[in-house]
Each structure stands twice: as structure tokens, then as C-alpha cells.
C-alpha atoms as a PDB file:
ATOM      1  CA  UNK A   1      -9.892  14.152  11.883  1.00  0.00           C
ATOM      2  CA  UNK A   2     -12.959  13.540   9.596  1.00  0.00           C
ATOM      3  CA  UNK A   3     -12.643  12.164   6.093  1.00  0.00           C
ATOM      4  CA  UNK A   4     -12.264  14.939   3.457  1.00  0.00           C
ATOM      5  CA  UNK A   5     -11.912  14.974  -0.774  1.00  0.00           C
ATOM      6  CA  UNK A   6      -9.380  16.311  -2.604  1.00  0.00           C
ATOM      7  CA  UNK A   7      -9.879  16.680  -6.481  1.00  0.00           C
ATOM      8  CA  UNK A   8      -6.711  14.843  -9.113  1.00  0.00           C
ATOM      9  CA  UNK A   9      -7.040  14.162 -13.156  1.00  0.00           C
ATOM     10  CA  UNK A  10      -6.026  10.645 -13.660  1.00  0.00           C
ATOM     11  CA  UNK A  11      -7.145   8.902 -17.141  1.00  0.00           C
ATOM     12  CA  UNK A  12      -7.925  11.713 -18.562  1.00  0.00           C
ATOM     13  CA  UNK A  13     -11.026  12.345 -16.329  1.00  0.00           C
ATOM     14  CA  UNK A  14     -11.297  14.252 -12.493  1.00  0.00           C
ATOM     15  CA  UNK A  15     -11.120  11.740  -9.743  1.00  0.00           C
ATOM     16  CA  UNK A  16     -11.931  12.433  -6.175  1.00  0.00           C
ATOM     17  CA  UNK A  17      -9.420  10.771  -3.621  1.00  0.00           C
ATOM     18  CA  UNK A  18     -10.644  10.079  -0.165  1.00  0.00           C
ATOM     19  CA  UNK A  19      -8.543  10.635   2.393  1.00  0.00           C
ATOM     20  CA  UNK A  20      -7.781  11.458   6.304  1.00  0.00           C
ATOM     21  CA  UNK A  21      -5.413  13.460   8.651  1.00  0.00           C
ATOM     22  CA  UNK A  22      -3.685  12.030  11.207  1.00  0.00           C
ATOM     23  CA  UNK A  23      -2.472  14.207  14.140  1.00  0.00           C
ATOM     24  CA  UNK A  24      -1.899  17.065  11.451  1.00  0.00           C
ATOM     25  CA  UNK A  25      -1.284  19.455  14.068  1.00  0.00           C
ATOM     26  CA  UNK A  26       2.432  17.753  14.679  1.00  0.00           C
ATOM     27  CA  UNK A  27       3.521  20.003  11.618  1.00  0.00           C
ATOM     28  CA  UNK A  28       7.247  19.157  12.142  1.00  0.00           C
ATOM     29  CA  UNK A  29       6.729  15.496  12.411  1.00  0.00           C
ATOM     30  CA  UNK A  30       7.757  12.760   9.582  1.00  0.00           C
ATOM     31  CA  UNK A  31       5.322  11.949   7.487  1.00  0.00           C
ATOM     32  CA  UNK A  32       3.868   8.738   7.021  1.00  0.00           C
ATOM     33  CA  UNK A  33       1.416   7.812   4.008  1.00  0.00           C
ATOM     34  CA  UNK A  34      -0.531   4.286   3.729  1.00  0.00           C
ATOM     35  CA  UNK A  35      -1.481   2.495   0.910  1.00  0.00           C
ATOM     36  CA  UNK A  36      -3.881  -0.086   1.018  1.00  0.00           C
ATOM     37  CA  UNK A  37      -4.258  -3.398  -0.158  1.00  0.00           C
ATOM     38  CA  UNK A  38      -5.722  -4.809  -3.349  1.00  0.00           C
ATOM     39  CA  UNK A  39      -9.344  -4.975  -1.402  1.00  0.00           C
ATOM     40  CA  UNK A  40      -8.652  -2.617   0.912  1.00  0.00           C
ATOM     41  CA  UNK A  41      -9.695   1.176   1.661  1.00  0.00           C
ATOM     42  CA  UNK A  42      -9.117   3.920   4.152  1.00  0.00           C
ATOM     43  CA  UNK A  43     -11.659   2.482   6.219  1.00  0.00           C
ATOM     44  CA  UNK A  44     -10.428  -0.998   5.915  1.00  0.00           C
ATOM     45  CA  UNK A  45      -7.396   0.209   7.537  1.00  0.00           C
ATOM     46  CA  UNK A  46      -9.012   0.597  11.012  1.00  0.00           C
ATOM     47  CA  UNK A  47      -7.543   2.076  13.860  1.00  0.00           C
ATOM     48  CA  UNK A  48      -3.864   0.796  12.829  1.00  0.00           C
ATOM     49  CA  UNK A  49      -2.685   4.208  11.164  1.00  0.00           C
ATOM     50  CA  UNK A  50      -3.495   6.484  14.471  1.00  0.00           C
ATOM     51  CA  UNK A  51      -2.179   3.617  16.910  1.00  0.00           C
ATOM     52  CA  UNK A  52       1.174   3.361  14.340  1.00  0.00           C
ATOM     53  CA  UNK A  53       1.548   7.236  14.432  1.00  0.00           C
ATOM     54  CA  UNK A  54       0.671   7.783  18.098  1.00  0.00           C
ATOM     55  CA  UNK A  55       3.379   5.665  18.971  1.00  0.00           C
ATOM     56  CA  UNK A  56       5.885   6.997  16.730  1.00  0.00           C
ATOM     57  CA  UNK A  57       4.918  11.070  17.581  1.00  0.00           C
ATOM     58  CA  UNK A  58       4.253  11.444  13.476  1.00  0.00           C
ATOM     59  CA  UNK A  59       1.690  12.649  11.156  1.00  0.00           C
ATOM     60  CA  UNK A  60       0.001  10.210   9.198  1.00  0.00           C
ATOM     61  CA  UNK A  61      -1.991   9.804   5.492  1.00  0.00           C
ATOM     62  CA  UNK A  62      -4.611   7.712   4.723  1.00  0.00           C
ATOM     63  CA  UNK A  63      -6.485   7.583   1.581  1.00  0.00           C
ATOM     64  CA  UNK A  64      -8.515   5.293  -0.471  1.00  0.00           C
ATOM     65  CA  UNK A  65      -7.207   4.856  -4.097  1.00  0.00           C
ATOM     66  CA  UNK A  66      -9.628   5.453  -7.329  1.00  0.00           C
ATOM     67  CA  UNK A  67     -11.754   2.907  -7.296  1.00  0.00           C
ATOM     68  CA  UNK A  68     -11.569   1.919  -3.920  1.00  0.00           C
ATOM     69  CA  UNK A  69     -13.935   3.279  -0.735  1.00  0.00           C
ATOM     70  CA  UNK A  70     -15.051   6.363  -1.209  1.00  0.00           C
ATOM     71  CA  UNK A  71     -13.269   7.586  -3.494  1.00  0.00           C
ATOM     72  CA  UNK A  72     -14.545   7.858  -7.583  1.00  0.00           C
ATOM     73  CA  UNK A  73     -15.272   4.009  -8.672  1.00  0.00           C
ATOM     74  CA  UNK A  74     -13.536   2.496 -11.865  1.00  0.00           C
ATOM     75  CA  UNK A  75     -15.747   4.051 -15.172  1.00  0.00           C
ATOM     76  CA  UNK A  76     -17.869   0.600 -16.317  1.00  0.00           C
ATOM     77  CA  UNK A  77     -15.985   0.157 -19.051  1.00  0.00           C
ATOM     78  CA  UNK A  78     -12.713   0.774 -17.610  1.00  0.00           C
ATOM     79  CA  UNK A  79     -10.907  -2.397 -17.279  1.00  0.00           C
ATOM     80  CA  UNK A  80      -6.665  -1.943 -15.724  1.00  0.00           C
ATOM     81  CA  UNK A  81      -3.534  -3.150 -17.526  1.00  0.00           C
ATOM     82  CA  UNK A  82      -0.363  -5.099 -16.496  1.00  0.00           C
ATOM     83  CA  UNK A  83       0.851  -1.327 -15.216  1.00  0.00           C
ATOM     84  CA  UNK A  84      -1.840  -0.639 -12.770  1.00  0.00           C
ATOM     85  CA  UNK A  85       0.442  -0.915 -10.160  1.00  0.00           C
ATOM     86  CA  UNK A  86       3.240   1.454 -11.760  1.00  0.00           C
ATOM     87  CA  UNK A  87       0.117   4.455 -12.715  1.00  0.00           C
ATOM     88  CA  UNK A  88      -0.887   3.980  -9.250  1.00  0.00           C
ATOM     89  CA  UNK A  89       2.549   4.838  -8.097  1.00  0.00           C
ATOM     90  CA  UNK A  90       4.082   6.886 -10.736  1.00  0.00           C
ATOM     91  CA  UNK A  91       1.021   8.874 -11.257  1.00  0.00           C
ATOM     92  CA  UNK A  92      -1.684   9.189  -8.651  1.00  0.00           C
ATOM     93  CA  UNK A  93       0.561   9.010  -5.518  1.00  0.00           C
ATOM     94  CA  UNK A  94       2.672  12.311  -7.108  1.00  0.00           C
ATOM     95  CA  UNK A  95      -0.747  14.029  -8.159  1.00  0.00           C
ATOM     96  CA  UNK A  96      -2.573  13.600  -4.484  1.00  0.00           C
ATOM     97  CA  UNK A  97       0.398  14.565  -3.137  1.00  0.00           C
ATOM     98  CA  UNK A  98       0.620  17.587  -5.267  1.00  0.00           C
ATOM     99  CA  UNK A  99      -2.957  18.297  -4.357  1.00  0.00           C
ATOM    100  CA  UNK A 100      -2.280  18.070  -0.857  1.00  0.00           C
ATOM    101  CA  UNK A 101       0.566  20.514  -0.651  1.00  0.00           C
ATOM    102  CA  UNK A 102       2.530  18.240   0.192  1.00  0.00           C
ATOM    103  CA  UNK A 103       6.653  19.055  -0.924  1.00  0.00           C
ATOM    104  CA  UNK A 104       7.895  15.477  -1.029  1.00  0.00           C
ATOM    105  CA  UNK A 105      11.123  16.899  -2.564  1.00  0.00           C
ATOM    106  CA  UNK A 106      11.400  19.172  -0.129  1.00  0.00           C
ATOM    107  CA  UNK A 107      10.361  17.000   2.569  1.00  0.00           C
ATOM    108  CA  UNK A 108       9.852  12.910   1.877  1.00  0.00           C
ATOM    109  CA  UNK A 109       7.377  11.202   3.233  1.00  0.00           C
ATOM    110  CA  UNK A 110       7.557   7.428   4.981  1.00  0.00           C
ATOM    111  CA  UNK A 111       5.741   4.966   2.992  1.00  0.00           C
ATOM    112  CA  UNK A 112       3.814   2.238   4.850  1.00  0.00           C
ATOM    113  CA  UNK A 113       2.225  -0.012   1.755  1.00  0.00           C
ATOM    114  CA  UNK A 114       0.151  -3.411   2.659  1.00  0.00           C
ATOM    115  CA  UNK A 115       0.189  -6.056  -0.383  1.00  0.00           C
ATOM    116  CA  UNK A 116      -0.396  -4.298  -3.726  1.00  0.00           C
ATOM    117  CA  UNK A 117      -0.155  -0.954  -1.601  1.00  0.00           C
ATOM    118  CA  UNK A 118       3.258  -2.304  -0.984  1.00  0.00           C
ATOM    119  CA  UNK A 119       4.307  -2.983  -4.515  1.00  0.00           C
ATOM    120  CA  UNK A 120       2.779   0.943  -5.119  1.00  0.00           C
ATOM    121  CA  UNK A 121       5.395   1.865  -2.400  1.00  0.00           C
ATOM    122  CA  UNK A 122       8.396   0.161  -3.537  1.00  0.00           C
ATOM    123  CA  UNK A 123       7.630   1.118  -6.909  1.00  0.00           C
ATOM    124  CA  UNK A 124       7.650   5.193  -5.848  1.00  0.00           C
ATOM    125  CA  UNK A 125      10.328   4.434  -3.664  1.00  0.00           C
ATOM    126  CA  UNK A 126      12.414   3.535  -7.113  1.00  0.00           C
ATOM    127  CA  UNK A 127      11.599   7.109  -8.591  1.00  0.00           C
ATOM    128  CA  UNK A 128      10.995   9.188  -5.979  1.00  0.00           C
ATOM    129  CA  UNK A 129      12.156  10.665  -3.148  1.00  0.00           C
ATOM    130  CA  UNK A 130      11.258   8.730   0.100  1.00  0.00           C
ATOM    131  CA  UNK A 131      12.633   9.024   3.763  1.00  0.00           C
ATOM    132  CA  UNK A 132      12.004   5.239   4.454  1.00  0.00           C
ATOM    133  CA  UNK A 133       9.337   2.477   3.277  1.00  0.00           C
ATOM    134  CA  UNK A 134       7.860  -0.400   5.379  1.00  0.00           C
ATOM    135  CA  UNK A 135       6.465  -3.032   3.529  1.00  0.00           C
ATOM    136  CA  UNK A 136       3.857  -5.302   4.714  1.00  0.00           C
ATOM    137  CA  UNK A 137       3.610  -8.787   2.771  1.00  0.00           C
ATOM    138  CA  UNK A 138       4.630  -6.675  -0.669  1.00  0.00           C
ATOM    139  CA  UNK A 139       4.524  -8.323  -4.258  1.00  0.00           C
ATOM    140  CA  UNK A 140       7.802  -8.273  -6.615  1.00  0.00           C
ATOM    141  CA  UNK A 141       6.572 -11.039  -8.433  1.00  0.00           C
ATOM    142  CA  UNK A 142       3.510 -13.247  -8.974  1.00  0.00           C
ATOM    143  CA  UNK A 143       3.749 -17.128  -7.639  1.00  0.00           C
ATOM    144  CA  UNK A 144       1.464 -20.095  -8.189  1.00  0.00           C
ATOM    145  CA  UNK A 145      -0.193 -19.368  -4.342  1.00  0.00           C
ATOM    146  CA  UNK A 146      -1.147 -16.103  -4.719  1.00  0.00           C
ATOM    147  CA  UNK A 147      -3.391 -16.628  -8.086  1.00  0.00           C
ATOM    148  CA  UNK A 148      -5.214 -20.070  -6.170  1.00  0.00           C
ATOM    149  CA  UNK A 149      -5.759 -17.609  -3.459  1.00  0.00           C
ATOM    150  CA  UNK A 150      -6.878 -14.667  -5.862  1.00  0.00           C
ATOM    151  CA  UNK A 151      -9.221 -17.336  -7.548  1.00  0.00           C
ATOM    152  CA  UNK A 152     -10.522 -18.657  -4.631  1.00  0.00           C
ATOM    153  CA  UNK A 153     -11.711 -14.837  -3.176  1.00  0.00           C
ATOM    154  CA  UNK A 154     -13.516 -14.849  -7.104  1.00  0.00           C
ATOM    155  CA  UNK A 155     -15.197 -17.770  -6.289  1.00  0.00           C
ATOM    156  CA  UNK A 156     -16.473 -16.516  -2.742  1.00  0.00           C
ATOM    157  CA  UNK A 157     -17.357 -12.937  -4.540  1.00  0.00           C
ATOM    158  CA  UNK A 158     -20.005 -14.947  -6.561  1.00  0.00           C
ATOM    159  CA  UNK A 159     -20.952 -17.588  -4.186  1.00  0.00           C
ATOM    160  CA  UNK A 160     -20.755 -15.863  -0.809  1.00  0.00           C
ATOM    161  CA  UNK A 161     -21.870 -13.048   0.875  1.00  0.00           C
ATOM    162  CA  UNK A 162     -17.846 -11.367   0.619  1.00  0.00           C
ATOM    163  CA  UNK A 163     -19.837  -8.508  -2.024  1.00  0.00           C
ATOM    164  CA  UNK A 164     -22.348  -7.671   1.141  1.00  0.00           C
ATOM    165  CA  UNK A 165     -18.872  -7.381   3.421  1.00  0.00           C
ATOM    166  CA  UNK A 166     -16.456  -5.352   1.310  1.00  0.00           C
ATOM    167  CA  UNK A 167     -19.825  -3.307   0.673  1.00  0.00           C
ATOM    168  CA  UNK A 168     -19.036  -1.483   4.338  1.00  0.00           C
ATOM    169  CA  UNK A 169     -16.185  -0.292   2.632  1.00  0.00           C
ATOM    170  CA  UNK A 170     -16.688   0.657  -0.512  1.00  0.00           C
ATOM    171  CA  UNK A 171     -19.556   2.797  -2.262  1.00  0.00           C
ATOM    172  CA  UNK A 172     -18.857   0.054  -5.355  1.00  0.00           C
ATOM    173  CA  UNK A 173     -17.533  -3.038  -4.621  1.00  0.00           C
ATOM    174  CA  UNK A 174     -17.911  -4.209  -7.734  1.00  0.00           C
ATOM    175  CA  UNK A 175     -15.588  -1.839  -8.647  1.00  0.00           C
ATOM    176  CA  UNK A 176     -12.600  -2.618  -6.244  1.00  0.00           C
ATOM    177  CA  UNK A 177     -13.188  -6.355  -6.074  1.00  0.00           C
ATOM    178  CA  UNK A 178     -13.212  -6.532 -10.364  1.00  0.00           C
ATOM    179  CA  UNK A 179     -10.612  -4.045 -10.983  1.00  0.00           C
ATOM    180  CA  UNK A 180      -7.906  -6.232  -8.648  1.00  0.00           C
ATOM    181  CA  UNK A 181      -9.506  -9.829  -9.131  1.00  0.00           C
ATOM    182  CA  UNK A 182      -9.838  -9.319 -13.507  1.00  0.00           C
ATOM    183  CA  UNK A 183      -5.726  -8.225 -13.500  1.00  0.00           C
ATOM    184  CA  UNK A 184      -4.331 -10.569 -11.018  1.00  0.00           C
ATOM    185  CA  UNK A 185      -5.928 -13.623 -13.520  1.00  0.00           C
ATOM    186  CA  UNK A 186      -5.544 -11.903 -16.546  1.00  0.00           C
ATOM    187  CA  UNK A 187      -3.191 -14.536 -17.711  1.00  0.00           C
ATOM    188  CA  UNK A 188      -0.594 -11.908 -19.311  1.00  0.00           C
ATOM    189  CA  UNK A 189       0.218 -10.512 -15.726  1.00  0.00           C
ATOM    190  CA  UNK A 190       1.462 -14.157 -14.845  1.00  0.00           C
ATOM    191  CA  UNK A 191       4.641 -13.159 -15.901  1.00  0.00           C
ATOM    192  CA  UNK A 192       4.646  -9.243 -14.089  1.00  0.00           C
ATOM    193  CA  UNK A 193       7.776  -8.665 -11.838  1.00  0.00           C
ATOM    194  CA  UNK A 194       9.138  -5.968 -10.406  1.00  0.00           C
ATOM    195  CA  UNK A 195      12.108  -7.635  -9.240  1.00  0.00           C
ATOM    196  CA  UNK A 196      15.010  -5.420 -11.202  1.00  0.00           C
ATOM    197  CA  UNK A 197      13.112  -2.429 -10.865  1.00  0.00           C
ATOM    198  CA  UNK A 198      13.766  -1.927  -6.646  1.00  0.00           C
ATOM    199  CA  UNK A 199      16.984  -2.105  -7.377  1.00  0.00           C
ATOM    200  CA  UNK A 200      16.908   1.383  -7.601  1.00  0.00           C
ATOM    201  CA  UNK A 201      15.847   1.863  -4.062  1.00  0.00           C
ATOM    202  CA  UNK A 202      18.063   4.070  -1.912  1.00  0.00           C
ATOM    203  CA  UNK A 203      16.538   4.633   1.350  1.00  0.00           C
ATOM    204  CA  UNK A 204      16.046   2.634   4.247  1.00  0.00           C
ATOM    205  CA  UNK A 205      13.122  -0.223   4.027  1.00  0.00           C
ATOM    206  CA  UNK A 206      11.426  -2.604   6.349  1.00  0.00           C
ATOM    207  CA  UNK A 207       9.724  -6.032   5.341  1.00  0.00           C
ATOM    208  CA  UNK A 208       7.356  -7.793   6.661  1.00  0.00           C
ATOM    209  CA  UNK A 209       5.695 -11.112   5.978  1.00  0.00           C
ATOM    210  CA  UNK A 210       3.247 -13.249   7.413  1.00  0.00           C
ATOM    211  CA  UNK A 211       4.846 -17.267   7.581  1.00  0.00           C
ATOM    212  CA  UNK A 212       1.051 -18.162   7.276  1.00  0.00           C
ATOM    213  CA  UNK A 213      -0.107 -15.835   4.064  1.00  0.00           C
ATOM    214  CA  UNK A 214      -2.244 -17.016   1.587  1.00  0.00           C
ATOM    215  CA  UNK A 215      -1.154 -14.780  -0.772  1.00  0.00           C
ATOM    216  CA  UNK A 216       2.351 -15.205  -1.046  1.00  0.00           C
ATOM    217  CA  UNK A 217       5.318 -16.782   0.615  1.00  0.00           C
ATOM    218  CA  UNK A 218       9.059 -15.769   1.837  1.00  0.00           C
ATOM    219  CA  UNK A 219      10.616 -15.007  -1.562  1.00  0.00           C
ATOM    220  CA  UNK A 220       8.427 -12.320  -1.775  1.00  0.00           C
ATOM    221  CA  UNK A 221      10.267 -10.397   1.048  1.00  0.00           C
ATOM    222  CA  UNK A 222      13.737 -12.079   0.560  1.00  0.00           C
ATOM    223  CA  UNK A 223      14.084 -11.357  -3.029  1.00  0.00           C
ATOM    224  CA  UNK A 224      13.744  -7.551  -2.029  1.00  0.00           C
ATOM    225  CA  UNK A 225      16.511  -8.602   0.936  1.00  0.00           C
ATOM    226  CA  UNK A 226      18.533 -10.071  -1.792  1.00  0.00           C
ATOM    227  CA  UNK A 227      18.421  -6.948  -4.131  1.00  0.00           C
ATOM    228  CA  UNK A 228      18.834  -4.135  -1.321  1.00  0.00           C
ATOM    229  CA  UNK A 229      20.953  -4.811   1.460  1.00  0.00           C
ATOM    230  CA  UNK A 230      19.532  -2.279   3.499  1.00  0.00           C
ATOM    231  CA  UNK A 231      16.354  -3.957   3.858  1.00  0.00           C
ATOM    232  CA  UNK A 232      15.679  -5.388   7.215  1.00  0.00           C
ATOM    233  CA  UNK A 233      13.362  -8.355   6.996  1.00  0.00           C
ATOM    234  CA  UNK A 234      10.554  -9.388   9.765  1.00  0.00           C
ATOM    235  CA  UNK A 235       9.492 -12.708   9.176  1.00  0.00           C
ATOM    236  CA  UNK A 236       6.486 -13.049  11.810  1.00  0.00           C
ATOM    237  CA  UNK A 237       4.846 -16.964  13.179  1.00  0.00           C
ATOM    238  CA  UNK A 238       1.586 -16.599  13.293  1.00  0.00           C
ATOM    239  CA  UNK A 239       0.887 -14.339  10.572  1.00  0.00           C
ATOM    240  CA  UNK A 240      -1.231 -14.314   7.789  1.00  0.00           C
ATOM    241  CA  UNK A 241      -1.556 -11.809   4.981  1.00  0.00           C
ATOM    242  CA  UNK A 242      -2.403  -8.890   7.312  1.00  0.00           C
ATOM    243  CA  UNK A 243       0.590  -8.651  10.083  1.00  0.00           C
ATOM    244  CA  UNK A 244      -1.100  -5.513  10.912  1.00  0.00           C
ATOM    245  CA  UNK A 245      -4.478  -7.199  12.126  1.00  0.00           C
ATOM    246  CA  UNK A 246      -2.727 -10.610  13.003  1.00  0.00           C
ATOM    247  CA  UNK A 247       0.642  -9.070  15.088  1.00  0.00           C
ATOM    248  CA  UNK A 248      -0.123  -5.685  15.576  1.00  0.00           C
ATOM    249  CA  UNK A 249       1.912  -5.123  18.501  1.00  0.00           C
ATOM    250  CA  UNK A 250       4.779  -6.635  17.224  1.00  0.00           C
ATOM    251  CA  UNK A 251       4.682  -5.573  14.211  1.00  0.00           C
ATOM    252  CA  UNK A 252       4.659  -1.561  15.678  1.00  0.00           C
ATOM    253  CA  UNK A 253       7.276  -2.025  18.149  1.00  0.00           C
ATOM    254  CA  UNK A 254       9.321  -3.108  14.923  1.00  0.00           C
ATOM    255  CA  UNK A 255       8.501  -0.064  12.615  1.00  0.00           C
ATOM    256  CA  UNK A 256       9.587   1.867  16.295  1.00  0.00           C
ATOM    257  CA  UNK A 257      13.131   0.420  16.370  1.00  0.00           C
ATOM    258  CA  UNK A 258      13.584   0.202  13.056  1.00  0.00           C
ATOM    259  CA  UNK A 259      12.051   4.152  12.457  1.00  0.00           C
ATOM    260  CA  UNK A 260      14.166   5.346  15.237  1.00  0.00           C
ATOM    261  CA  UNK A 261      17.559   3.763  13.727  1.00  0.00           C
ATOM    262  CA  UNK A 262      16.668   5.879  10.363  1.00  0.00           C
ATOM    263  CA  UNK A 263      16.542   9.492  11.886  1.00  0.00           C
ATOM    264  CA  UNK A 264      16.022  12.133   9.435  1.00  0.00           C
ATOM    265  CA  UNK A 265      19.268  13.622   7.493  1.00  0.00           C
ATOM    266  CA  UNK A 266      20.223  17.034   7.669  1.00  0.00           C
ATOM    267  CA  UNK A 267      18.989  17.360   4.231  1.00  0.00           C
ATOM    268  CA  UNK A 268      15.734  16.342   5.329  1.00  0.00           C
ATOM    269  CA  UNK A 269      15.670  13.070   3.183  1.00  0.00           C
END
């Protein structure tokens, strides 16, 4: 399926969200929706999403969040606060969905979130209905190793050519690249945690980290564990902060088995 736009009002101006179809036609199939990482886009994504729902028999969602790929950049003077993550899930998740025609009430979707697209999908999962998240090296909380990492990636943003790479990607990079790096090391969001708000969490969830990230370690994962004992952890060797580039086959075969212990309930939840 080709990229498309879909209009949403978010910030009190219209925002167009990029986004893709996968396998659409399996109309009776869950649904699973991806949200990307703090640098990351639809495109950025690859061929993961289609390989994921081919070998599950679902439908997937991609899309590239405001400010990110294709979709509308960050206004110049628009700078996010300590909540980005929160209005990312508590208001433009609902409002593409909405747009979409997509009942989640009716019908909840599966959540696959990658770093801060994992925090976005915990986050909804706490407030919304969900049929199951998986969670792919997810923040709750911000440690000493993932703001040297996030400081380091400023660094190679001025010095390097990473502007001419995340370019392919994105119509602005300064846009994606300032919107995550300026939060992250805005010293107030030092102390940002999510950690009693998953406790809310109801459905099934899967999560994954990388024993080699950068960007943040095992207490990441394990304090979700810890909260909600229905999470199933996958700790993976030879993994950094992307299990879906670095373990791809494992890492499917594990959202398979864990997917296919989580059928759907009669209620469709």
C-alpha cells in the first residue's frame, strides 16, 4: 500500500499524519499500530511492520508522528514540554485513530511501540482500551546512560553528517532531531517517570530489551515486570537499542508465541 495523509487538529492548528496500510484487505484481522522511536519515522521502520504482520496473518499501522517524516514539522517556535510523551498518547494516537475510522472501543488495536514510541504505548495502554502491547526497549524512567547517549547523538548532529542521514527520512530533520534531543536534556525532564502510571495496565504486554542498548538498561523493562505481572520480559544478547534491526527473527517468533497465547476475547478486547 502507498503512503497516504490523513488530516487531525493537535495544538490548536491542522496537522497532517503520514501513514500506511498494511494488508488492509484482512478486514477481520487484529490490528496492530507502530509507533516509532524518538528519531524515527514510518520510513525508518523498514520492512519490519509487513514481515511482523505477514507472519502473524494481521493488519498493520504505520505512521509518522507530527514532526517526524512526512508528516507536518514542529512550528519554529514550537518547543515540547515534560508531557510530550503523554499528548502524543493521550491526544494524537485517539485523534488519528478517530480519523481513520478506526473503533478502538469497539475493536482494540495491538500496540507495537519502539523507545519513546514505547512509552506512547504504555502510556495509551493506561487509558485506553488495548488488546495487547509489545514494547521494544520502552522508557518508564530516565537514567544517567540514556542522557550521555542522547548528548552524544547532539554532538554528532552538529559535528557529523547524522543531519544529511536522518534527512532520508524526514522532510525536516531539524525538526525531529530538536524536538526529541532539546526535551530529553532539558534538565527538568531528569526527573520524568512514568513508573506508577502503568500500573493501570490491564491487558497482556510483551518487553523487550536489548542487553547491549545505549539508551537504557534492564530496569527499564523489569520495573514494568515488577509493576504488571502479566508482562512477559525478552531480554535479548546481542542487542542494541533496535531488537527489531539487531534480532529480528527472534524477536518475531516471540511476538508469534506470545500473540498467539493472547487470543482475542469474546468481547473483542
Amino acid at each position: 500500500m502507498a503512503v497516504d495523509f490523513v488530516g487531525i487538529a493537535w495544538r490548536g492548528r491542522p496537522v497532517n499524519i503520514e501513514h500506511e496500510w498494511i494488508a488492509p484487505e484482512r478486514r477481520a484481522a487484529p490490528l496492530f499500530v507502530f509507533l516509532h522511536e524518538g528519531l524515527g519515522s514510518l520510513a525508518m521502520w523498514k520492512e519490519f511492520p509487513a514481515r511482523l504482520c505477514e507472519a502473524l496473518g494481521c493488519r498493520g499501522l504505520v505512521y509518522s508522528r507530527p514532526g517526524y517524516g512526512r508528516s507536518t514539522p514542529r512550528a519554529a517556535e514550537e518547543a515540547w514540554d515534560i508531557d510530550f510523551l503523554h499528548r502524543q498518547a493521550d491526544e494524537v494516537l485517539p485523534a488519528l485513530l478517530q480519523a481513520l475510522a478506526i473503533d478502538a472501543a469497539a475493536e482494540p488495536p495491538w500496540l507495537l511501540g519502539h523507545s519513546d514510541g514505547g512509552s506512547i504505548a504504555l502510556l495509551h495502554a493506561a487509558r485506553h482500551a488495548v488488546a495487547g502491547v509489545v514494547v521494544l526497549a520502552p522508557h518508564i524512567m530516565v537514567e544517567d546512560l540514556s542522557l550521555a547517549s542522547i548528548e552524544l547523538a547532539r554532538q554528532a548532529y552538529l559535528q557529523t553528517d547524522l543531519r544529511q542521514r536522518l534527512a532520508r527520512y524526514h522532510d525536516d530533520p531539524d525538526s525531529a532531531f530538536w524536538g526529541w534531543n532539546r526535551i530529553w536534556l532539558h534538565p527538568p525532564f531528569r526527573h520524568w517517570s512514568i513508573e506508577d502510571e502503568i500500573a493501570a495496565i490491564t491487558c497482556p504486554l510483551l518487553a523487550v530489551q536489548g542487553l547491549d542498548d545505549e539508551y537504557g538498561t534492564l530496569a527499564q523493562v523489569r520495573g514494568i515486570a515488577r509493576r504488571l505481572p502479566q508482562t512477559r520480559l525478552l531480554e535479548l544478547a546481542h542487542c542494541g537499542h533496535s531488537p527489531q534491526r539487531d534480532q529480528e527473527q527472534a524477536l518475531i517468533a516471540a511476538i508469534i508465541a506470545f500473540h498467539r497465547d493472547h487470543p482475542p476475547t469474546p468481547d473483542g478486547a
